[in-house]
C-alpha atoms as a PDB file:
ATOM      1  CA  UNK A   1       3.927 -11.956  -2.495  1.00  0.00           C
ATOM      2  CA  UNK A   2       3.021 -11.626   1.265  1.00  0.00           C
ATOM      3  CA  UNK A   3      -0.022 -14.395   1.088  1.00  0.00           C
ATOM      4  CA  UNK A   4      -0.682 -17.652  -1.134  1.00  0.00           C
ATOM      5  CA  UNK A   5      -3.242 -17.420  -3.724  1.00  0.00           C
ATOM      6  CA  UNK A   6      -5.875 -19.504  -1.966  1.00  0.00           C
ATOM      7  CA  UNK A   7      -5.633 -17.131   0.221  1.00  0.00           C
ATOM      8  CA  UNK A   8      -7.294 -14.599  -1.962  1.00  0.00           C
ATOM      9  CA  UNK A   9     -10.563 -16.180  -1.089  1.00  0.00           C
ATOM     10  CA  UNK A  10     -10.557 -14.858   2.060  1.00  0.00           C
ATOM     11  CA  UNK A  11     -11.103 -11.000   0.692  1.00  0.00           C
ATOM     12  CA  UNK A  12     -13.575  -8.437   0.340  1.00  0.00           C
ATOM     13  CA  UNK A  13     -12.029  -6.078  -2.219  1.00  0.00           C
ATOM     14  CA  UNK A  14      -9.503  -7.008  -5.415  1.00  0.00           C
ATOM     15  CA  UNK A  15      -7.760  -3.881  -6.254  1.00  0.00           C
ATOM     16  CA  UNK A  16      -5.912  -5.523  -9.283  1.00  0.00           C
ATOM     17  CA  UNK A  17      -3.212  -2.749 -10.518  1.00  0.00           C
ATOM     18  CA  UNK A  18      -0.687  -4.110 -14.131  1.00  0.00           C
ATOM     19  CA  UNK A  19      -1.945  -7.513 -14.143  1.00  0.00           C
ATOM     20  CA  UNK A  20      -3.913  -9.999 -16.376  1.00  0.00           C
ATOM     21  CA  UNK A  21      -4.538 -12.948 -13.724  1.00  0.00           C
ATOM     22  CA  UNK A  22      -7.752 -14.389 -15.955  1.00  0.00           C
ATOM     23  CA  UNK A  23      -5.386 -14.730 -18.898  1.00  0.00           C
ATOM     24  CA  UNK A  24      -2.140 -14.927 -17.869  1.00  0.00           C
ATOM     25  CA  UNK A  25      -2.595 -17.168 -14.128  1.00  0.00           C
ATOM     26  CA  UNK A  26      -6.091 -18.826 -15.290  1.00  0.00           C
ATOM     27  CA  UNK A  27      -5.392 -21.559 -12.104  1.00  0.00           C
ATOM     28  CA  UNK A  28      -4.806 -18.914  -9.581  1.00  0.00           C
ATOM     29  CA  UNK A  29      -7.603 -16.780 -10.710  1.00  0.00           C
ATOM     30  CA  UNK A  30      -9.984 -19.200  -9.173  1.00  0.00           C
ATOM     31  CA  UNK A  31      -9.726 -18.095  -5.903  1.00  0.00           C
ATOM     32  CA  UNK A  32     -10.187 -14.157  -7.181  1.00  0.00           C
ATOM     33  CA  UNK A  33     -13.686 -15.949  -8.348  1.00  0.00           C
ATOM     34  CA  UNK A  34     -14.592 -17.759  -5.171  1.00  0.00           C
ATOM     35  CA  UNK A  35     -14.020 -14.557  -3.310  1.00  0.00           C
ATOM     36  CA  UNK A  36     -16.176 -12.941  -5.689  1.00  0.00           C
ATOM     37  CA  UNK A  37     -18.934 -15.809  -5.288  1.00  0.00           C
ATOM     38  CA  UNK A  38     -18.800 -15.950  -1.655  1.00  0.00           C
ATOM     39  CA  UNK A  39     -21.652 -14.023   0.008  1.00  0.00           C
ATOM     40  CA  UNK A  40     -20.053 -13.466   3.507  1.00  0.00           C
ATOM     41  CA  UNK A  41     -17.397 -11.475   1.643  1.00  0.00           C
ATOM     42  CA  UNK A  42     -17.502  -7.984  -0.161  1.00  0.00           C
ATOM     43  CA  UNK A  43     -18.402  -4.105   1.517  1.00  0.00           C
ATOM     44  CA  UNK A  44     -20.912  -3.291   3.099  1.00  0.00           C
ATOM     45  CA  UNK A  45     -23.284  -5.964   4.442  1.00  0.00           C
ATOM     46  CA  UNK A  46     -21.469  -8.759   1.839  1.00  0.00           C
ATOM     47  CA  UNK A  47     -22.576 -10.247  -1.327  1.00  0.00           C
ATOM     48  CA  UNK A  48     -19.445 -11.177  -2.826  1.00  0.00           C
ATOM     49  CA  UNK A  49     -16.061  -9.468  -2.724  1.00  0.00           C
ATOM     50  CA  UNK A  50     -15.570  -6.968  -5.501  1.00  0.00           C
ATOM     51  CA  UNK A  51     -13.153  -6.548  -8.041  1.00  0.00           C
ATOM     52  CA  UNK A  52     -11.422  -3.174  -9.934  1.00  0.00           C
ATOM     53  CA  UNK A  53      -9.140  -3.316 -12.393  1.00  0.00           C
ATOM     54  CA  UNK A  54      -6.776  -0.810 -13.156  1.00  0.00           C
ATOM     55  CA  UNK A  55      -5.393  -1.144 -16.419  1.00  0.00           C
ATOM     56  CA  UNK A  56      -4.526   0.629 -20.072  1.00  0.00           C
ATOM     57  CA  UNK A  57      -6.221  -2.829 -21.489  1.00  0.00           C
ATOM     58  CA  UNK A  58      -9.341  -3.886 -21.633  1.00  0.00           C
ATOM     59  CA  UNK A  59      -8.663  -7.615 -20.476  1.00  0.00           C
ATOM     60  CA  UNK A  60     -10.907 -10.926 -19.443  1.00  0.00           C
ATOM     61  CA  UNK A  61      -9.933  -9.885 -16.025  1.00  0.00           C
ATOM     62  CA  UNK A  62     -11.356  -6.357 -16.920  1.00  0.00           C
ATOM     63  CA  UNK A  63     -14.503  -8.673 -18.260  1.00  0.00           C
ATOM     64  CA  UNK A  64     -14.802 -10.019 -14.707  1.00  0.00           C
ATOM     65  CA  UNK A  65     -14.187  -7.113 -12.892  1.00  0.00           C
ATOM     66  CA  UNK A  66     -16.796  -4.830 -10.815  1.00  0.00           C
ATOM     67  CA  UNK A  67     -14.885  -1.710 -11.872  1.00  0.00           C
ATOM     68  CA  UNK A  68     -13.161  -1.436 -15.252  1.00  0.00           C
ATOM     69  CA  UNK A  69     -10.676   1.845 -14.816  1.00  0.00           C
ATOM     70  CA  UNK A  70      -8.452   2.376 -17.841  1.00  0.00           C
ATOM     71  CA  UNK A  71      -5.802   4.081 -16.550  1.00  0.00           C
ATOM     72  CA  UNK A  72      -2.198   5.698 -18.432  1.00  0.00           C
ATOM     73  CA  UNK A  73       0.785   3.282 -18.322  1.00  0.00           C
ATOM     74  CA  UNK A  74       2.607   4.570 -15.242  1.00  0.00           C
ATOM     75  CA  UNK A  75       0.569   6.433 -13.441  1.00  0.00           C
ATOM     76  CA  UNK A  76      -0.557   4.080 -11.014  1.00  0.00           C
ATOM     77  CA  UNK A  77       1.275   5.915  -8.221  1.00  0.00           C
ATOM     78  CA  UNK A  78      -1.034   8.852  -8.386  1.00  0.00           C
ATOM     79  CA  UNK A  79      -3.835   6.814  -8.434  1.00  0.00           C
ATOM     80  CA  UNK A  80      -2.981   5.066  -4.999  1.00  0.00           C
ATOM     81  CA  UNK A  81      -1.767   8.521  -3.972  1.00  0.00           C
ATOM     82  CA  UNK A  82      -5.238   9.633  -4.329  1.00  0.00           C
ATOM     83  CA  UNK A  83      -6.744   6.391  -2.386  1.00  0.00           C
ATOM     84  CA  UNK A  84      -4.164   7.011   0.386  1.00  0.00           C
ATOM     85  CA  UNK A  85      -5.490  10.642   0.801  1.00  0.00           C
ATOM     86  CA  UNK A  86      -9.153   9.824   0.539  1.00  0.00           C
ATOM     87  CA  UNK A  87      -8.368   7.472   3.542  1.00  0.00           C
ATOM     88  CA  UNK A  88      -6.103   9.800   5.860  1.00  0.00           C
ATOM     89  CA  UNK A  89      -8.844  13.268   4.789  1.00  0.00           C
ATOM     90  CA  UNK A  90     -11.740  10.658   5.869  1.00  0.00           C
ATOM     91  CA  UNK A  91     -10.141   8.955   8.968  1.00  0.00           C
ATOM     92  CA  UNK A  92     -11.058   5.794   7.229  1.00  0.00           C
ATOM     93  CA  UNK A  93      -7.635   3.807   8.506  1.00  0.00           C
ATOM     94  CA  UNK A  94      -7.880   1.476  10.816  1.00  0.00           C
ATOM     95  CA  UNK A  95      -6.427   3.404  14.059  1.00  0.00           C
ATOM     96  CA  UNK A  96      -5.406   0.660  16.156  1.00  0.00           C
ATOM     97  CA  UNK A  97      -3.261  -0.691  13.815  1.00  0.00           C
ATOM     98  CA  UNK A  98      -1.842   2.168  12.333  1.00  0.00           C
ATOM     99  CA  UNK A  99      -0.922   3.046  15.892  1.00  0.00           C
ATOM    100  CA  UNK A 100       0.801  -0.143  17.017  1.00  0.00           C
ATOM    101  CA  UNK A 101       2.432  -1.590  13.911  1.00  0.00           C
ATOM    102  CA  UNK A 102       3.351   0.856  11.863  1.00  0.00           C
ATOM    103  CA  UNK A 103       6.110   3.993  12.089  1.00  0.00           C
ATOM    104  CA  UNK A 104       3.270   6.444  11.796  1.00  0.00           C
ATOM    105  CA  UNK A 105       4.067   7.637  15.252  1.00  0.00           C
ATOM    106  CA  UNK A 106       7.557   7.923  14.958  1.00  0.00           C
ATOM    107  CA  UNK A 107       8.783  11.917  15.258  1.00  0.00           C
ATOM    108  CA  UNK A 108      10.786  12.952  12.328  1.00  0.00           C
ATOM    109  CA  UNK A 109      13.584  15.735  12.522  1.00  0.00           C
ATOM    110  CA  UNK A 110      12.576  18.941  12.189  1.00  0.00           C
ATOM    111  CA  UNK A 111      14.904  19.718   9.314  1.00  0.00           C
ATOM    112  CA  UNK A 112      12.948  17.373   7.299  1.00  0.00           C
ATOM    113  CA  UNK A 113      10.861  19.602   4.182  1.00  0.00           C
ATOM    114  CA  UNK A 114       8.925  18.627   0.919  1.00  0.00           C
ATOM    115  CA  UNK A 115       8.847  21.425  -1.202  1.00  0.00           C
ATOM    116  CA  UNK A 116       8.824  22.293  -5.198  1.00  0.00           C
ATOM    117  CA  UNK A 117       8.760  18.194  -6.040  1.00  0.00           C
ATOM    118  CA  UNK A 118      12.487  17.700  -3.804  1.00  0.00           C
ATOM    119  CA  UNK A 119      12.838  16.835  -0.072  1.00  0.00           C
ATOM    120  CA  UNK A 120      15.128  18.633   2.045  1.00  0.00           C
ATOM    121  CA  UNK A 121      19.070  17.782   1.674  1.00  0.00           C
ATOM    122  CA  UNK A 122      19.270  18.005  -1.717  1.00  0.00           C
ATOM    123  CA  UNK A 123      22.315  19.320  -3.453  1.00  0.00           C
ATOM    124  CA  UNK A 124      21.681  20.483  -6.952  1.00  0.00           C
ATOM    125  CA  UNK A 125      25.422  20.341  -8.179  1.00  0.00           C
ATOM    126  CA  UNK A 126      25.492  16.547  -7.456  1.00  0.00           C
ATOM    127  CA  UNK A 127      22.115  15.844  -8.263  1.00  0.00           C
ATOM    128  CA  UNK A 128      21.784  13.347  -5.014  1.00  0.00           C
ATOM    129  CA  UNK A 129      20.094  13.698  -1.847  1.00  0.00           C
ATOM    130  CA  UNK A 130      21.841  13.909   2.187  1.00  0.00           C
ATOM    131  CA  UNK A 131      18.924  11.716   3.520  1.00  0.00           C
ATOM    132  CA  UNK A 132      20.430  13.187   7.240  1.00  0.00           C
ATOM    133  CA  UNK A 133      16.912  15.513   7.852  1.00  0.00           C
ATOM    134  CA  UNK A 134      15.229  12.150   6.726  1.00  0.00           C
ATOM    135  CA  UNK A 135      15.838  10.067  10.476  1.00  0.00           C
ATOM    136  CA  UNK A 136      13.988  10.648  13.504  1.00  0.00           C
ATOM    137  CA  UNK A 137      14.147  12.512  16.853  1.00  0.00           C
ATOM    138  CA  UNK A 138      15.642  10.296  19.059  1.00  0.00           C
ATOM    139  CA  UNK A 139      14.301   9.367  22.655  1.00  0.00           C
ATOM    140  CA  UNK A 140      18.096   9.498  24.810  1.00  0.00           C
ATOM    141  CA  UNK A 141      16.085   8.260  27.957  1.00  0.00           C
ATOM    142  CA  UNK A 142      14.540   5.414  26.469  1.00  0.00           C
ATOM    143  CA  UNK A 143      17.802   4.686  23.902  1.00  0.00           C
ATOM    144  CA  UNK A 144      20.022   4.760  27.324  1.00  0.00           C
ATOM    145  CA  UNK A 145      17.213   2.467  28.732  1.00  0.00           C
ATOM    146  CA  UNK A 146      17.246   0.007  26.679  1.00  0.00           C
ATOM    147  CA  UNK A 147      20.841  -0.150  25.761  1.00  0.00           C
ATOM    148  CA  UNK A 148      21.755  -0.045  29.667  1.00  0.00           C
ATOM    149  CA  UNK A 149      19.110  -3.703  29.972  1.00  0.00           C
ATOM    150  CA  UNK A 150      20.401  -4.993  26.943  1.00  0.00           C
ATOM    151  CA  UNK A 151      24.247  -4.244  26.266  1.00  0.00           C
ATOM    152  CA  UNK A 152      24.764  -3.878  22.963  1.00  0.00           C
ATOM    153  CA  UNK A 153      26.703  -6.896  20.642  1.00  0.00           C
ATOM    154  CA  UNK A 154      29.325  -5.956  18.786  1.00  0.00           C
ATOM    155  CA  UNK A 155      28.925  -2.243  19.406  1.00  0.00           C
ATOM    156  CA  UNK A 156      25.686  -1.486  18.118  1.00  0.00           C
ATOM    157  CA  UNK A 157      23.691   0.837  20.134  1.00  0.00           C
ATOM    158  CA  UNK A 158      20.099   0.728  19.719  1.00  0.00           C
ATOM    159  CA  UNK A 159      18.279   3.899  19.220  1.00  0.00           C
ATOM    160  CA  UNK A 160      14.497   4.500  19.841  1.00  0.00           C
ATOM    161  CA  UNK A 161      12.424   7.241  18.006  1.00  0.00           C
ATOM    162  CA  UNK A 162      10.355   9.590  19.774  1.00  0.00           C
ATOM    163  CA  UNK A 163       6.824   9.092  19.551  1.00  0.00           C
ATOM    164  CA  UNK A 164       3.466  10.602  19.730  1.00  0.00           C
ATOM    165  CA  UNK A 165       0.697   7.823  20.160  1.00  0.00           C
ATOM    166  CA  UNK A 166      -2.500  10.356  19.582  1.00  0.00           C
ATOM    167  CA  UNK A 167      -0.528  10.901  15.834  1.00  0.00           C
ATOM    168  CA  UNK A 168      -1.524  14.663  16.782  1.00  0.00           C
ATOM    169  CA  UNK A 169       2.201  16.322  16.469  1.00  0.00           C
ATOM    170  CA  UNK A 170       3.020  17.862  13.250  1.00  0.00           C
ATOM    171  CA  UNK A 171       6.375  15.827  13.141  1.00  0.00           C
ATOM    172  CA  UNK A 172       4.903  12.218  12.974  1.00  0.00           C
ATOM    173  CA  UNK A 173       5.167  10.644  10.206  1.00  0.00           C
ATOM    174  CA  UNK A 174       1.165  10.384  10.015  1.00  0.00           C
ATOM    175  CA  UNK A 175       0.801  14.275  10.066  1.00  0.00           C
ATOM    176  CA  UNK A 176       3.772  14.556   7.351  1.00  0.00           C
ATOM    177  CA  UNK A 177       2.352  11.785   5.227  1.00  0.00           C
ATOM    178  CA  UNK A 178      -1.218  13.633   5.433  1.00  0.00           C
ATOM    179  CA  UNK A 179       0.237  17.170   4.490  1.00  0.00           C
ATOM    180  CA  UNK A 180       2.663  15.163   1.313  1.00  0.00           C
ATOM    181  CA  UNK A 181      -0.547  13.196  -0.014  1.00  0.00           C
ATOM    182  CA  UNK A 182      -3.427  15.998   0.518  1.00  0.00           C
ATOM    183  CA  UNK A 183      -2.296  16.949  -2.961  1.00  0.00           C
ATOM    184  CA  UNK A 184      -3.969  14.360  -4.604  1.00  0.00           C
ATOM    185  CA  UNK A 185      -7.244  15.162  -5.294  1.00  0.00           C
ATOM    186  CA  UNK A 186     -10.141  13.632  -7.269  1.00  0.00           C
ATOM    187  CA  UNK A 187      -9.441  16.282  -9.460  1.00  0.00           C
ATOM    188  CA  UNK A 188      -5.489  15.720  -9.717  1.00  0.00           C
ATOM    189  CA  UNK A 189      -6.028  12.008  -9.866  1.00  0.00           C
ATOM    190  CA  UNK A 190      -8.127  11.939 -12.718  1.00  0.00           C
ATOM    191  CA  UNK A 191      -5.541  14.772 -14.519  1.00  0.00           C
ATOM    192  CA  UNK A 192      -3.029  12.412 -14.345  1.00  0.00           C
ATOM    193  CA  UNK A 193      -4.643   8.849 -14.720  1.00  0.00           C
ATOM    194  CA  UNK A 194      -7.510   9.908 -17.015  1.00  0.00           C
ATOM    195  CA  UNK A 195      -9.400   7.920 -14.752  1.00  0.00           C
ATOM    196  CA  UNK A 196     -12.844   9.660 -14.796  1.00  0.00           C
ATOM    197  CA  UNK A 197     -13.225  11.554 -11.161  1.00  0.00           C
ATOM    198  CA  UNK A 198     -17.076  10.008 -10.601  1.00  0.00           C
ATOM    199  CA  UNK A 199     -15.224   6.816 -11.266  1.00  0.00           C
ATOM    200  CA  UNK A 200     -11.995   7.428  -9.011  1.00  0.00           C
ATOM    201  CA  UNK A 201     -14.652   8.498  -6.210  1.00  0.00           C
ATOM    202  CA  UNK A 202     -16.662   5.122  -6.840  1.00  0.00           C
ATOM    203  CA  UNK A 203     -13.040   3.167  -6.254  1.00  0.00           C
ATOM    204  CA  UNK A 204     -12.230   5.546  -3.160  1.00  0.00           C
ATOM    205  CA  UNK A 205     -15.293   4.752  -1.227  1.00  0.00           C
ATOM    206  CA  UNK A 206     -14.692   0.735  -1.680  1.00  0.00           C
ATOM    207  CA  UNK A 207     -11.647   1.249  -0.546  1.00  0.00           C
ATOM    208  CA  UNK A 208     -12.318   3.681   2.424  1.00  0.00           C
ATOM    209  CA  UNK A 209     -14.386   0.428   4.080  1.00  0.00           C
ATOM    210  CA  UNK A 210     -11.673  -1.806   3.475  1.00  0.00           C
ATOM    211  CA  UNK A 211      -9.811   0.056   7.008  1.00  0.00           C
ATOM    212  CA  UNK A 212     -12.556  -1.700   9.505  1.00  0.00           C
ATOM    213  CA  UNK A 213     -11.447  -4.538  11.852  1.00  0.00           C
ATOM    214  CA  UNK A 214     -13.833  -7.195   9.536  1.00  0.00           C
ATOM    215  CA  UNK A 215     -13.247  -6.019   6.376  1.00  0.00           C
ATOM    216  CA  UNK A 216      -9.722  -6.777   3.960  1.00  0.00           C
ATOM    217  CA  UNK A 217      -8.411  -6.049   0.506  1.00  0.00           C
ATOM    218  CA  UNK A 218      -5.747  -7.275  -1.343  1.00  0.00           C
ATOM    219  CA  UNK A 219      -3.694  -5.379  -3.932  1.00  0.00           C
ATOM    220  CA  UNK A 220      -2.235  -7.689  -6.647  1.00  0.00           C
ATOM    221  CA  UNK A 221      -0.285  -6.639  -9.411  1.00  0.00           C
ATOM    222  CA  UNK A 222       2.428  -8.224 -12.039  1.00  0.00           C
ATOM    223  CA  UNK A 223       5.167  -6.678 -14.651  1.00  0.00           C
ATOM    224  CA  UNK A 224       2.635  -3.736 -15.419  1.00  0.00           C
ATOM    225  CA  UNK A 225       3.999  -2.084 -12.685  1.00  0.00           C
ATOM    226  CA  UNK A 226       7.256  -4.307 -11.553  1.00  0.00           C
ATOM    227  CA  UNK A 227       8.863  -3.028 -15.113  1.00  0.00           C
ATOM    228  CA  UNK A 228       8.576   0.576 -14.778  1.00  0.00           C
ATOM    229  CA  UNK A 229      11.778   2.410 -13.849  1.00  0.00           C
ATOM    230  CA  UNK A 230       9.348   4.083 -10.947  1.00  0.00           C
ATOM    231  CA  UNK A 231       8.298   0.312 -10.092  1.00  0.00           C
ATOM    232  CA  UNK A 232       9.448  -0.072  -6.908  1.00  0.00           C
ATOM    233  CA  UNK A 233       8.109   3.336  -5.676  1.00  0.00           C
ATOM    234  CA  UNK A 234       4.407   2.087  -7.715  1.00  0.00           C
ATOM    235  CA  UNK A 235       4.553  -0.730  -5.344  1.00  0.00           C
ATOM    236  CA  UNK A 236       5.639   0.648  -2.664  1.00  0.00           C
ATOM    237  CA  UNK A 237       2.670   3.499  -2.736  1.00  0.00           C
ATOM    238  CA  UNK A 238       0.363   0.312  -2.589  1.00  0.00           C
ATOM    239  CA  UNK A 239       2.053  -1.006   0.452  1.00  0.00           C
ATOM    240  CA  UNK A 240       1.207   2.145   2.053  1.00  0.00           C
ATOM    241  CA  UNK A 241      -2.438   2.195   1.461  1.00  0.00           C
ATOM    242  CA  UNK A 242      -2.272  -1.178   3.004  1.00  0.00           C
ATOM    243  CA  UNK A 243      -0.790  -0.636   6.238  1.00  0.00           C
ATOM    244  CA  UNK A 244      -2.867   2.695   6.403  1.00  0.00           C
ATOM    245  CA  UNK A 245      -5.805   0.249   6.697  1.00  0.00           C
ATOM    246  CA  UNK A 246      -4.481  -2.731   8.407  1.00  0.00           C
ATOM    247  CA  UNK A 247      -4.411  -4.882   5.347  1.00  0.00           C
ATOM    248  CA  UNK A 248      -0.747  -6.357   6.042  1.00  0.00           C
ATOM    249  CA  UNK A 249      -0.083  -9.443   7.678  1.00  0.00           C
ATOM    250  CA  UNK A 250      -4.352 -10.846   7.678  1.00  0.00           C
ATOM    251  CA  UNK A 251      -6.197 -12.994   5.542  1.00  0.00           C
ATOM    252  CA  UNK A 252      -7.439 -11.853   2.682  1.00  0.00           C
ATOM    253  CA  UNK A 253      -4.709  -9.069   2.610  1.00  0.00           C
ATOM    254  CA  UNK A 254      -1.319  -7.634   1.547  1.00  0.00           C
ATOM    255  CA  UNK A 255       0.599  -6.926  -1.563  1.00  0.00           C
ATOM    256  CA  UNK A 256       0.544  -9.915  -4.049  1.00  0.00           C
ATOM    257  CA  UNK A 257       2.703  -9.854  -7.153  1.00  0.00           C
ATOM    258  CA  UNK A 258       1.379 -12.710  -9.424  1.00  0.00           C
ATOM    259  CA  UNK A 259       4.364 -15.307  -9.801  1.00  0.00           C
ATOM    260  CA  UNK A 260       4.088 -17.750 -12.466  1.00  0.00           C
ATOM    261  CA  UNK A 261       6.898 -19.920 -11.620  1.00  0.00           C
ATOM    262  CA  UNK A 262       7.729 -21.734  -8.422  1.00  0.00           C
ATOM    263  CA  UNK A 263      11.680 -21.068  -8.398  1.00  0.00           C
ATOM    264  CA  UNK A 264      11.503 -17.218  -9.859  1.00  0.00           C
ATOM    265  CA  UNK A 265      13.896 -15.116  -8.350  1.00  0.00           C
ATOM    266  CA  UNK A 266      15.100 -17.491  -5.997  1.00  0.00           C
ATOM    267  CA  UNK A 267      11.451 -18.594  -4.239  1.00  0.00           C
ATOM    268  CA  UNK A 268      11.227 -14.591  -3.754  1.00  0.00           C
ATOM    269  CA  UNK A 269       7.724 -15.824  -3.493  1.00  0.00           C
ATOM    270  CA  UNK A 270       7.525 -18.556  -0.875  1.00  0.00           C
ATOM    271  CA  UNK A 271       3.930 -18.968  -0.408  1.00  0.00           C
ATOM    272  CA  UNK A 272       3.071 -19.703  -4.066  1.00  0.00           C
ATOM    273  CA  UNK A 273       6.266 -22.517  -3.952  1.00  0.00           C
ATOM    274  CA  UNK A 274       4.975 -25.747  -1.786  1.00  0.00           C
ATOM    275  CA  UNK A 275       1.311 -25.926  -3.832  1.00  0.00           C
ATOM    276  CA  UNK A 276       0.245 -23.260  -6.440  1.00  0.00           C
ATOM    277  CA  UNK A 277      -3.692 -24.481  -7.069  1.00  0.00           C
END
């Protein structure tokens, strides 16, 4: 969970993906509501921040929700796929951002490939994967730089990626990630979630506003997607629609799986420890 709950408060758009927060975190769920009630929060010009629920149940959280999407058990990574492209097809991210604090300009080797559903490196007799194409291009000026001011500790050299700050080469990670996720279409989307396409496109344009400097969404989710055997990649999908729009690390933001205990997994989830409500 990368914010508290009272944090939630501070949002404009609830993207709420496996999770049951009006019935299953009814003291949390308050600050979902005050969001929601708060008319300097929400798209556009404001009017409360707005809620869609993703979810193969109809729930009281579905009751509260703006948008009520029933979508199949496990196919939330397509659906995020789908946001992700409407975002990068739309320039809706938020540049600045994307440019500064994220590996989107990073150079990837040239070996690297996507193609038939397998990336390059992988060896069909062993079933497993040489991740080598995976790294980057490496900058030997700037890696002999840097290592030169700072001598390395213990033998570890540091290496620095090559990068393209316009996001314009074909090798960045932004250009890769736009060719990988242009498959997922309205059309593919709704294929694979059942999620209506009129509908999908309703979710898609909240979400495309949600990438300007004064505007924030959270994603929240819970064991609806944490308990899939494709659960970390689920989340992970999310986390990428979030930095694509500069939702990590503000108010109002990030990826927040609901807790319900302060010690679980070891405080895994500081913020919600010191004062749940």
């Amino acid at each position: 969970m990368t914010n508290h709950w009272r944090d939630i408060k501070h949002t404009d758009l609830m993207l709420i993906n496996g999770a049951n927060p009006a019935e299953a975190h009814p003291v949390g769920f308050q600050w979902f509501l005050a969001a929601k009630n708060d008319p300097k929060r929400g798209p556009g010009s404001g009017g409360g921040a707005k809620i869609v629920h993703a979810d193969p149940r109809f729930t009281r959280t579905s009751a509260m929700a703006d948008i009520y999407a029933r979508i199949r058990t496990g196919t939330d990574v397509a659906y995020f796929g789908g946001l992700i492209n409407y975002v990068l097809q739309n320039n809706l991210y938020h540049k600045e951002y994307v440019v500064n604090h994220t590996n989107a300009s990073f150079l990837v080797k040239k070996d690297y490939a996507f193609k038939d559903g397998l990336f390059s490196g992988y060896d069909p007799a062993t079933r497993k994967y040489d991740i080598a194409s995976w790294g980057y291009q490496i900058d030997t000026a700037a890696s002999d730089s840097y290592n030169k001011a700072h001598p390395p500790a213990g033998g570890a050299i540091a290496t620095i990626a090559k990068r393209d700050m316009t996001l314009q080469d074909p090798q960045t990670v932004f250009q890769l990630m736009k060719q990988h996720y242009s498959r997922y279409t309205p059309e593919m989307v709704s294929r694979i979630t059942g999620i209506p396409q009129d509908q999908f496109n309703r979710i898609a344009q909240l979400v495309g506003e949600m990438g300007k400097p004064d505007k924030v969404m959270t994603i929240v989710y819970a064991v609806g997607l944490t308990h899939h055997t494709t659960g970390g990649e689920l989340i992970r999908s999310g986390a990428v629609l979030q930095l694509l729009l500069g939702n990590m690390g503000r108010p109002g933001g990030g990826m927040n799986a609901e807790r319900g205990c302060w010690s679980v997994r070891s405080r895994i989830a500081n913020p919600v420890a010191e004062s749940v409500s």
